[in-house]
N, C-alpha and C. Protein backbone atom coordinates (compact mmCIF):
# COMPACT_ATOMS: atom_id res chain seq x y z
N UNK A 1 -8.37 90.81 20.79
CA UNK A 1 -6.93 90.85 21.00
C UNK A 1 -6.49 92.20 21.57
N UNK A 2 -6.98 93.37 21.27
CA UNK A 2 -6.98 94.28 21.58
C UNK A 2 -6.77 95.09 23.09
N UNK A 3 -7.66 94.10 23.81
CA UNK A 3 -8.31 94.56 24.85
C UNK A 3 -7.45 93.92 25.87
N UNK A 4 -6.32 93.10 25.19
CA UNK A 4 -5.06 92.43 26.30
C UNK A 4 -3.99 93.52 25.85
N UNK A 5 -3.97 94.48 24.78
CA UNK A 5 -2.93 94.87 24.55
C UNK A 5 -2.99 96.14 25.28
N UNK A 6 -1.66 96.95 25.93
CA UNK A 6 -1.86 98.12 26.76
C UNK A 6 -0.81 99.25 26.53
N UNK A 7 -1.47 100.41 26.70
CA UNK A 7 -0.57 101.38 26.60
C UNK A 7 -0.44 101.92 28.08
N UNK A 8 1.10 102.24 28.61
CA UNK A 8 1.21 102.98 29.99
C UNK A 8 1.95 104.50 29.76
N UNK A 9 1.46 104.98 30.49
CA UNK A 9 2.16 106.21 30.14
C UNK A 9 3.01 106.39 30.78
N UNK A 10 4.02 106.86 30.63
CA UNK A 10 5.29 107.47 30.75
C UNK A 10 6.69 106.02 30.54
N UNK A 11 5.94 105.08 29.85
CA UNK A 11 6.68 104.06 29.30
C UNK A 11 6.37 103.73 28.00
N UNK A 12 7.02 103.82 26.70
CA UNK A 12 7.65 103.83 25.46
C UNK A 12 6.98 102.06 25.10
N UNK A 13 5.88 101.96 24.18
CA UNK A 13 5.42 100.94 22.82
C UNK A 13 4.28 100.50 23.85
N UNK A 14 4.31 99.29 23.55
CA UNK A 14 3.02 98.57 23.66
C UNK A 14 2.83 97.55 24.64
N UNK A 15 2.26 96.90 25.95
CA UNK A 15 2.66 95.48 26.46
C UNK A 15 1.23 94.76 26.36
N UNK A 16 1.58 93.44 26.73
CA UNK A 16 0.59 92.86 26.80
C UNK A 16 0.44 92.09 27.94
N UNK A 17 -0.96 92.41 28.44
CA UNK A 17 -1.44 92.03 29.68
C UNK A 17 -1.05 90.46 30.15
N UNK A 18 -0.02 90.23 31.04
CA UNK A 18 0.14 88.82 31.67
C UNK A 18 -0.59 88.44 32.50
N UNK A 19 -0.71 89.42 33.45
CA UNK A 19 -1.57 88.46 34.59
C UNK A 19 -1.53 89.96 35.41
N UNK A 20 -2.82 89.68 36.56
CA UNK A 20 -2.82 90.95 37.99
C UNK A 20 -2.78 89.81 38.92
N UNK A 21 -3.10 91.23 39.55
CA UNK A 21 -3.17 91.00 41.09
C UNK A 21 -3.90 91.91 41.60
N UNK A 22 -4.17 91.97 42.99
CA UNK A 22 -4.49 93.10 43.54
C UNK A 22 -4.62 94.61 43.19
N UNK A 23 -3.31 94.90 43.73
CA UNK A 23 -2.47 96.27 43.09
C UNK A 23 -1.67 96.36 41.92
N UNK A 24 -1.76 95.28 41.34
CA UNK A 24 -0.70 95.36 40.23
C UNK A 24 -1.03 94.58 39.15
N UNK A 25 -0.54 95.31 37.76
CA UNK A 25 -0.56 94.24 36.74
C UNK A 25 0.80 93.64 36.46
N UNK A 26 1.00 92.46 36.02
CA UNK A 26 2.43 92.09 35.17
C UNK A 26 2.18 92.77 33.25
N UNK A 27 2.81 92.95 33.22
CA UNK A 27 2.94 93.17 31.55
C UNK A 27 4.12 93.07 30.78
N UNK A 28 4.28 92.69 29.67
CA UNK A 28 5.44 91.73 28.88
C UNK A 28 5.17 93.26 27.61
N UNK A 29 6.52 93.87 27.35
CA UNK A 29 7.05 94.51 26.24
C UNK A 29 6.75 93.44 24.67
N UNK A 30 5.84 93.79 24.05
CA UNK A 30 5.67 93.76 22.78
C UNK A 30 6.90 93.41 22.44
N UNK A 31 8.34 94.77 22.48
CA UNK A 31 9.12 95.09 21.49
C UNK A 31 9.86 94.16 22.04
N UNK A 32 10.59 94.48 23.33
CA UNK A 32 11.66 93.07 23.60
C UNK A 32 11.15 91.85 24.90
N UNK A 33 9.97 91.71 24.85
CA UNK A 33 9.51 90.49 26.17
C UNK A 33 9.68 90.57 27.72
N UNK A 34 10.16 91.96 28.00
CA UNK A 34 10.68 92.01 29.40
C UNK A 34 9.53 92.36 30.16
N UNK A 35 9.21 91.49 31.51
CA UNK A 35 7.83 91.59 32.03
C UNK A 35 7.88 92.40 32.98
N UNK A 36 7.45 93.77 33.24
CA UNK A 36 7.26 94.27 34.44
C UNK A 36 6.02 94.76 34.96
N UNK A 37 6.01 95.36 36.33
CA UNK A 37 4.88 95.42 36.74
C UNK A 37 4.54 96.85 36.75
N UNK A 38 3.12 96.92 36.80
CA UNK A 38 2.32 98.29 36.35
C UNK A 38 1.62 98.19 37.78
N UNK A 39 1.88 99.51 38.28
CA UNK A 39 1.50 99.67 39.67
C UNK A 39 0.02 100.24 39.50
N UNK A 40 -1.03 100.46 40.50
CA UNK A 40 -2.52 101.04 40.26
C UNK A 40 -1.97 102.38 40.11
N UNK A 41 -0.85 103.33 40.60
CA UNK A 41 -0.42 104.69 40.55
C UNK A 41 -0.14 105.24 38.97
N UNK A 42 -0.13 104.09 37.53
CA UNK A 42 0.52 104.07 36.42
C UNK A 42 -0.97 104.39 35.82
N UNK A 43 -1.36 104.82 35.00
CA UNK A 43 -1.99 105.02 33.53
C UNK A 43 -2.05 104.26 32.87
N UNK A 44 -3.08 103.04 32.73
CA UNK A 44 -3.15 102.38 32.06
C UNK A 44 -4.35 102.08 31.23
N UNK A 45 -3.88 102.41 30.01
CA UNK A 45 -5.49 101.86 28.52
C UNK A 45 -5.16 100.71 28.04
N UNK A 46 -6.63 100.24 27.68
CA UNK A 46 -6.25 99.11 27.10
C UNK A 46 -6.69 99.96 25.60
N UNK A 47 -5.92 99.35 24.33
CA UNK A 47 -6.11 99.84 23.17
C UNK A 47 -7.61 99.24 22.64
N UNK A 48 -8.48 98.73 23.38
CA UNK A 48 -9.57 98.67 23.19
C UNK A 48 -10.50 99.12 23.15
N UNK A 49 -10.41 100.18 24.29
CA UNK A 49 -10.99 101.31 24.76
C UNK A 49 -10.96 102.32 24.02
N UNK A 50 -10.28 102.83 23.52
CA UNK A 50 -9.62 103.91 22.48
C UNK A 50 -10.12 104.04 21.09
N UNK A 51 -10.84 105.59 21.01
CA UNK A 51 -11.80 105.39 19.75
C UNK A 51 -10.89 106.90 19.38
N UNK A 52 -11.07 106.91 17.64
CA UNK A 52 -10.67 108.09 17.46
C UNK A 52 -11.80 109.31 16.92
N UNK A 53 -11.49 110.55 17.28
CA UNK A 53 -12.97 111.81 16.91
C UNK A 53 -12.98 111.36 15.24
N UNK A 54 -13.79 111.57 14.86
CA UNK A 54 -14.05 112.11 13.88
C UNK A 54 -15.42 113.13 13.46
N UNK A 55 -15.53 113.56 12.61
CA UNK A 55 -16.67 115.18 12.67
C UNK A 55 -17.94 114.93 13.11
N UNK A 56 -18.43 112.99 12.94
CA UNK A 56 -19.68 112.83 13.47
C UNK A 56 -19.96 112.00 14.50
N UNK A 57 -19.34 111.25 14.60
CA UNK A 57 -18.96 110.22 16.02
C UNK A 57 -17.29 109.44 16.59
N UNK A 58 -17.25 108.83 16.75
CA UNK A 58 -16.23 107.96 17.48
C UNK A 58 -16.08 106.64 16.32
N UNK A 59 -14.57 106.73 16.19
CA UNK A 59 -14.29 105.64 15.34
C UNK A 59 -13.45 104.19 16.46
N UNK A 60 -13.93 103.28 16.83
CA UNK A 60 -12.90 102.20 17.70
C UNK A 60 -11.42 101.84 16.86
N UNK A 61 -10.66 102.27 17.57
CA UNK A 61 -8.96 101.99 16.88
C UNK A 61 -9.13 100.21 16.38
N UNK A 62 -9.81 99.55 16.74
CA UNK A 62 -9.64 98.71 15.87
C UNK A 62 -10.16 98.75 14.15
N UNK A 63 -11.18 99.68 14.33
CA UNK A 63 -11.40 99.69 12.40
C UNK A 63 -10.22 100.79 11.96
N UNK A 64 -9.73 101.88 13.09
CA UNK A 64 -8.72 102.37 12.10
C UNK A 64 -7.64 101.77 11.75
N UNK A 65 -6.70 100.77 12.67
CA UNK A 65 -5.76 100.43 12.56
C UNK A 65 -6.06 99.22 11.04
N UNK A 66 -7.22 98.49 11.13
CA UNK A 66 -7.68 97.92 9.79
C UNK A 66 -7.64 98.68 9.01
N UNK A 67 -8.44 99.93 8.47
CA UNK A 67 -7.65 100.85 7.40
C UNK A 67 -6.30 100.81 7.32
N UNK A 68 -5.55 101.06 8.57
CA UNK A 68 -3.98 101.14 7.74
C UNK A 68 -3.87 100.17 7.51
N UNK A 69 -3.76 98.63 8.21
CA UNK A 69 -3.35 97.59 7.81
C UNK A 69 -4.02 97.86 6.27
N UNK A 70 -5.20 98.19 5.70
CA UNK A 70 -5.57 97.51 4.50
C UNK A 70 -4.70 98.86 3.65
N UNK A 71 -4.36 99.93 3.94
CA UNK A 71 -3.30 100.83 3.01
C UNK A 71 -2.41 100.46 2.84
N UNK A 72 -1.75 99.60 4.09
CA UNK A 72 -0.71 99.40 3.71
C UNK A 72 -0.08 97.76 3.08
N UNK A 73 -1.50 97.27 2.67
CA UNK A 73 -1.09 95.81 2.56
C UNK A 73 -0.80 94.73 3.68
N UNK A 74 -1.42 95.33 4.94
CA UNK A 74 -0.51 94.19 6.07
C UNK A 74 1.02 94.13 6.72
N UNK A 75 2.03 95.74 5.47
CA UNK A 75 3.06 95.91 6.28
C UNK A 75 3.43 96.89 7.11
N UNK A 76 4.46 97.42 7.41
CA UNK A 76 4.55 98.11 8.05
C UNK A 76 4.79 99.37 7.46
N UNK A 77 4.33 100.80 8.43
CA UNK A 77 3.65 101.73 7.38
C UNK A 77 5.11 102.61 6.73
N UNK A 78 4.45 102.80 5.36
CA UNK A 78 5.33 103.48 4.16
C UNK A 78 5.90 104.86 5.13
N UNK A 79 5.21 105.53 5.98
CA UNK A 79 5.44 106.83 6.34
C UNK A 79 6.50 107.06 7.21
N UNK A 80 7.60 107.23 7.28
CA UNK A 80 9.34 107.62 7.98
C UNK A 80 8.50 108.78 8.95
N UNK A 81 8.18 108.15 10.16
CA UNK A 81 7.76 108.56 11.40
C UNK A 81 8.60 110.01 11.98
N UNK A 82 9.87 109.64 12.32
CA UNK A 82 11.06 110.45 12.58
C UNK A 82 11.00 111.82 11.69
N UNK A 83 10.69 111.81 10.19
CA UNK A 83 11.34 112.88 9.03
C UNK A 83 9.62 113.47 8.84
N UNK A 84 8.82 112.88 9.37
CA UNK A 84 7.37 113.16 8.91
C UNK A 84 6.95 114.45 9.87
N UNK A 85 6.73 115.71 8.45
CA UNK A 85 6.15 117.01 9.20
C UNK A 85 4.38 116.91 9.50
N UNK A 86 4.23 117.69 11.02
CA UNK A 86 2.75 117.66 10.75
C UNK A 86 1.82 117.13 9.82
N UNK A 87 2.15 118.08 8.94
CA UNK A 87 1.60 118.07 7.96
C UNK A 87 1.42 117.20 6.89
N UNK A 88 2.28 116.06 6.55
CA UNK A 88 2.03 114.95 6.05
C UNK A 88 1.75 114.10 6.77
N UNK A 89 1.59 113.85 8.18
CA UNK A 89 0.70 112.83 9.46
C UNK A 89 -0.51 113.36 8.89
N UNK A 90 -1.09 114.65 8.97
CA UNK A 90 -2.53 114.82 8.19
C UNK A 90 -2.82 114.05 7.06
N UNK A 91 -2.37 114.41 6.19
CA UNK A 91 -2.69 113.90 4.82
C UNK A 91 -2.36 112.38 4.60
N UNK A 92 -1.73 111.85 5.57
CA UNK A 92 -1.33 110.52 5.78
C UNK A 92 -2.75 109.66 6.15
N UNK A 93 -2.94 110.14 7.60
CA UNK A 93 -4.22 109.99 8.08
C UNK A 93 -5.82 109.93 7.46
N UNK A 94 -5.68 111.45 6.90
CA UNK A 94 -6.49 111.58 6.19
C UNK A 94 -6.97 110.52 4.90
N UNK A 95 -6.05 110.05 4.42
CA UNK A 95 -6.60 108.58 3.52
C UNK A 95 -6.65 107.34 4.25
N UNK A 96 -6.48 107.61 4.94
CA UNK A 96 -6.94 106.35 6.47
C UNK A 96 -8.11 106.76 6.76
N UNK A 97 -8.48 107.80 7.11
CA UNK A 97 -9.91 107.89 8.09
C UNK A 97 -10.19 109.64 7.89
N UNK A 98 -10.74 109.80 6.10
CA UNK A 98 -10.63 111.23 5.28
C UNK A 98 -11.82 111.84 6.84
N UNK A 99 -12.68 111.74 7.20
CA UNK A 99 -13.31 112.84 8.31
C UNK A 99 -12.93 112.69 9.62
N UNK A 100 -11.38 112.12 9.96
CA UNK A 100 -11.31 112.85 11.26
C UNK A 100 -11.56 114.07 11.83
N UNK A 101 -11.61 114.23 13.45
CA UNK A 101 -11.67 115.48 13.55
C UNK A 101 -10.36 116.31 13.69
N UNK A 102 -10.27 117.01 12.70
CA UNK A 102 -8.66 118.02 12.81
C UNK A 102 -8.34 118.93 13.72
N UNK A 103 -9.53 119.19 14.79
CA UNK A 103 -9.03 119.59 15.25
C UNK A 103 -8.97 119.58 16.77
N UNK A 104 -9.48 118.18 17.24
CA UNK A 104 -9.59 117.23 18.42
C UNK A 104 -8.34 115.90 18.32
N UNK A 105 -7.85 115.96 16.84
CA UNK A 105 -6.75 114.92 16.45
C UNK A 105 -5.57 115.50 16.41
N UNK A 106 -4.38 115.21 16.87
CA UNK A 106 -3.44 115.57 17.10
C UNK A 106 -2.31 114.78 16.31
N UNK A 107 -1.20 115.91 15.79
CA UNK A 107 -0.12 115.15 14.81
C UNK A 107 0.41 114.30 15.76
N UNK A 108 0.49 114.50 16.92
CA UNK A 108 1.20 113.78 17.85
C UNK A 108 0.46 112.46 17.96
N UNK A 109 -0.50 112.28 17.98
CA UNK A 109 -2.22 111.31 18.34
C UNK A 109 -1.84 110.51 17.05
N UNK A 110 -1.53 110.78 15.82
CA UNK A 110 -1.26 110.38 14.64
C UNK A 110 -0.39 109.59 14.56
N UNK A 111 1.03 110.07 15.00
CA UNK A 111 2.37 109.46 15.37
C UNK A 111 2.34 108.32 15.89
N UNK A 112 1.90 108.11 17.35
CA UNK A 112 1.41 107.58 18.07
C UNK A 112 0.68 105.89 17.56
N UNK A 113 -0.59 106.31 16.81
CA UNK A 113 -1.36 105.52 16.39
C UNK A 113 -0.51 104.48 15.41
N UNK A 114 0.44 105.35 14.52
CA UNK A 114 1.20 104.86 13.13
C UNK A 114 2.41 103.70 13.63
N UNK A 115 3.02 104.78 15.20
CA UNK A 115 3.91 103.81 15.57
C UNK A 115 3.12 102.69 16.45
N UNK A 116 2.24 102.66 17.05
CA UNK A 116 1.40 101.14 17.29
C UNK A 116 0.66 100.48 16.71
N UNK A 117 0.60 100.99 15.92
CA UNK A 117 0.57 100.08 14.03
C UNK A 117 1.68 99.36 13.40
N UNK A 118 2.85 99.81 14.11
CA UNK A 118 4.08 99.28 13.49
C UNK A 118 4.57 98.38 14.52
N UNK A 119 4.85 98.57 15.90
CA UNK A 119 4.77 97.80 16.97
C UNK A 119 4.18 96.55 16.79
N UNK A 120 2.56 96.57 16.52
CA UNK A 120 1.84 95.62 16.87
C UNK A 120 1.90 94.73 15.46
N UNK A 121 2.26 94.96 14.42
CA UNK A 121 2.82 94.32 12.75
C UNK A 121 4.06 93.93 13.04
N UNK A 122 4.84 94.44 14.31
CA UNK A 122 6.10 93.79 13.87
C UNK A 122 5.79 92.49 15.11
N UNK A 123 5.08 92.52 16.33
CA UNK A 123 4.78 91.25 17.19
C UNK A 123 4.05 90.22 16.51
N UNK A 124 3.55 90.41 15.58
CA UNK A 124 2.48 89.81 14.60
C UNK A 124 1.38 89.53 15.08
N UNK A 125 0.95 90.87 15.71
CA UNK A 125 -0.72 91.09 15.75
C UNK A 125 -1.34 91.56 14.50
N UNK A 126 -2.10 90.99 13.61
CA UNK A 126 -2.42 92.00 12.96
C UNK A 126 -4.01 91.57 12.70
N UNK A 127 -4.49 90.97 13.69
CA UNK A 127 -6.08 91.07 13.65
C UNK A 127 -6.62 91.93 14.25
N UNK A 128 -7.19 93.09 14.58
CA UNK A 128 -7.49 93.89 14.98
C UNK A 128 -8.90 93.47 15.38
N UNK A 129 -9.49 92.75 14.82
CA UNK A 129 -11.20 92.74 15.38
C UNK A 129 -11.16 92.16 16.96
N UNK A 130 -12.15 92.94 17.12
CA UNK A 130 -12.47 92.54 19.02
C UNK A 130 -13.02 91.17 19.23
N UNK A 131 -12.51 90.74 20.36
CA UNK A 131 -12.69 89.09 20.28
C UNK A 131 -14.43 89.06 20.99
N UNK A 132 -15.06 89.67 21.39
CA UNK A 132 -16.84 89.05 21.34
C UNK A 132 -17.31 88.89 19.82
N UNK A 133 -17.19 90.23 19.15
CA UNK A 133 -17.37 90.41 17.52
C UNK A 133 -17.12 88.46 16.67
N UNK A 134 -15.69 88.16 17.13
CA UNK A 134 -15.31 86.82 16.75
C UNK A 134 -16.28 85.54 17.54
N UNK A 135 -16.53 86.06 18.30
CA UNK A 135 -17.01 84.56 19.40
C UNK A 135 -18.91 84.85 18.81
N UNK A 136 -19.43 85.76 18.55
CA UNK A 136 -21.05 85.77 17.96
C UNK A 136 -20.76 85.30 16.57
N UNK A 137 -19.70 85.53 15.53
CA UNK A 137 -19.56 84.98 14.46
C UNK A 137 -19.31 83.26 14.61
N UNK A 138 -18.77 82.87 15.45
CA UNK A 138 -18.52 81.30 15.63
C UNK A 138 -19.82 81.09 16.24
N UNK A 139 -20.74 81.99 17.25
CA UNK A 139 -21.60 81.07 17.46
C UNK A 139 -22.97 80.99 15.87
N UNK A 140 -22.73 82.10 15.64
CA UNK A 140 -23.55 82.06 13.73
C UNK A 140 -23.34 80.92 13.29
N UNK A 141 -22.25 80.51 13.05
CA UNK A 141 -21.90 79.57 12.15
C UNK A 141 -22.36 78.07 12.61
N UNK A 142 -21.64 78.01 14.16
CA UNK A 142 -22.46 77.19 14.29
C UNK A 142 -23.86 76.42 14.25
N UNK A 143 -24.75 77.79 14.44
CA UNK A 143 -26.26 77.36 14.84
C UNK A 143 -26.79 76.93 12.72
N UNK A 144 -25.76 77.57 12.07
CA UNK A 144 -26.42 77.18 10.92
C UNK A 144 -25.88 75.83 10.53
């Protein structure tokens, strides 16, 4: 699911991949459905791609965002984004994913992550596992 969802830069939450073309993608706003197009000149990740440091390797944002989902029960997170100093995004984090790297991770990187955690809980994404991971588990099951 992940790997349809996109971040652009210098445009605000989350979209999800509609359709390309050539030069262009369409993409639909998470927050309010409005579809526009993402030119090849735009910055575009898919949140699939996106792993976070930690002190010994690379964590894929889909097992972190599963930590928060599992801190927070599946809702949306306890932490007041807006009023939150540095310094409690650390310690926030830090019981999410205690060996990030602190100092390749950014409060901002934190923010970020918490508010597309909240984005993607309020569209009602909240499976995070990568869809091959799902499609070798169905074929398991099947062959047994």
């Amino acid at each position: 699911m992940l790997k349809t969802i996109l971040s652009v830069s210098g445009k605000p939450g989350l979209y999800r991949l509609v359709s390309h073309t050539k030069n262009m993608l369409i993409i639909e706003s998470l927050v309010d459905k409005k579809r526009i197009p993402a030119y090849a000149k735009d910055k575009v990740i898919s949140l699939g791609d996106i792993a976070i440091y930690t002190d010994s390797t690379e964590v894929p944002l889909y097992e972190v965002l599963t930590k928060l989902k599992e801190k927070e029960n599946g809702e949306k997170s306890s932490l007041q984004l807006s009023k939150a100093s540095p310094e409690e995004l650390r310690q926030y984090f830090a019981e999410i994913l205690p060996d990030y790297d602190r100092e390749r991770v950014y409060p901002s990187d934190i923010k970020k992550l918490i508010s597309w955690y909240n984005i993607l809980n309020e569209a009602g994404i909240t499976d995070f596992t990568p869809e091959n991971t799902e499609d070798t588990e169905e074929e398991d099951k099947k062959e047994e």
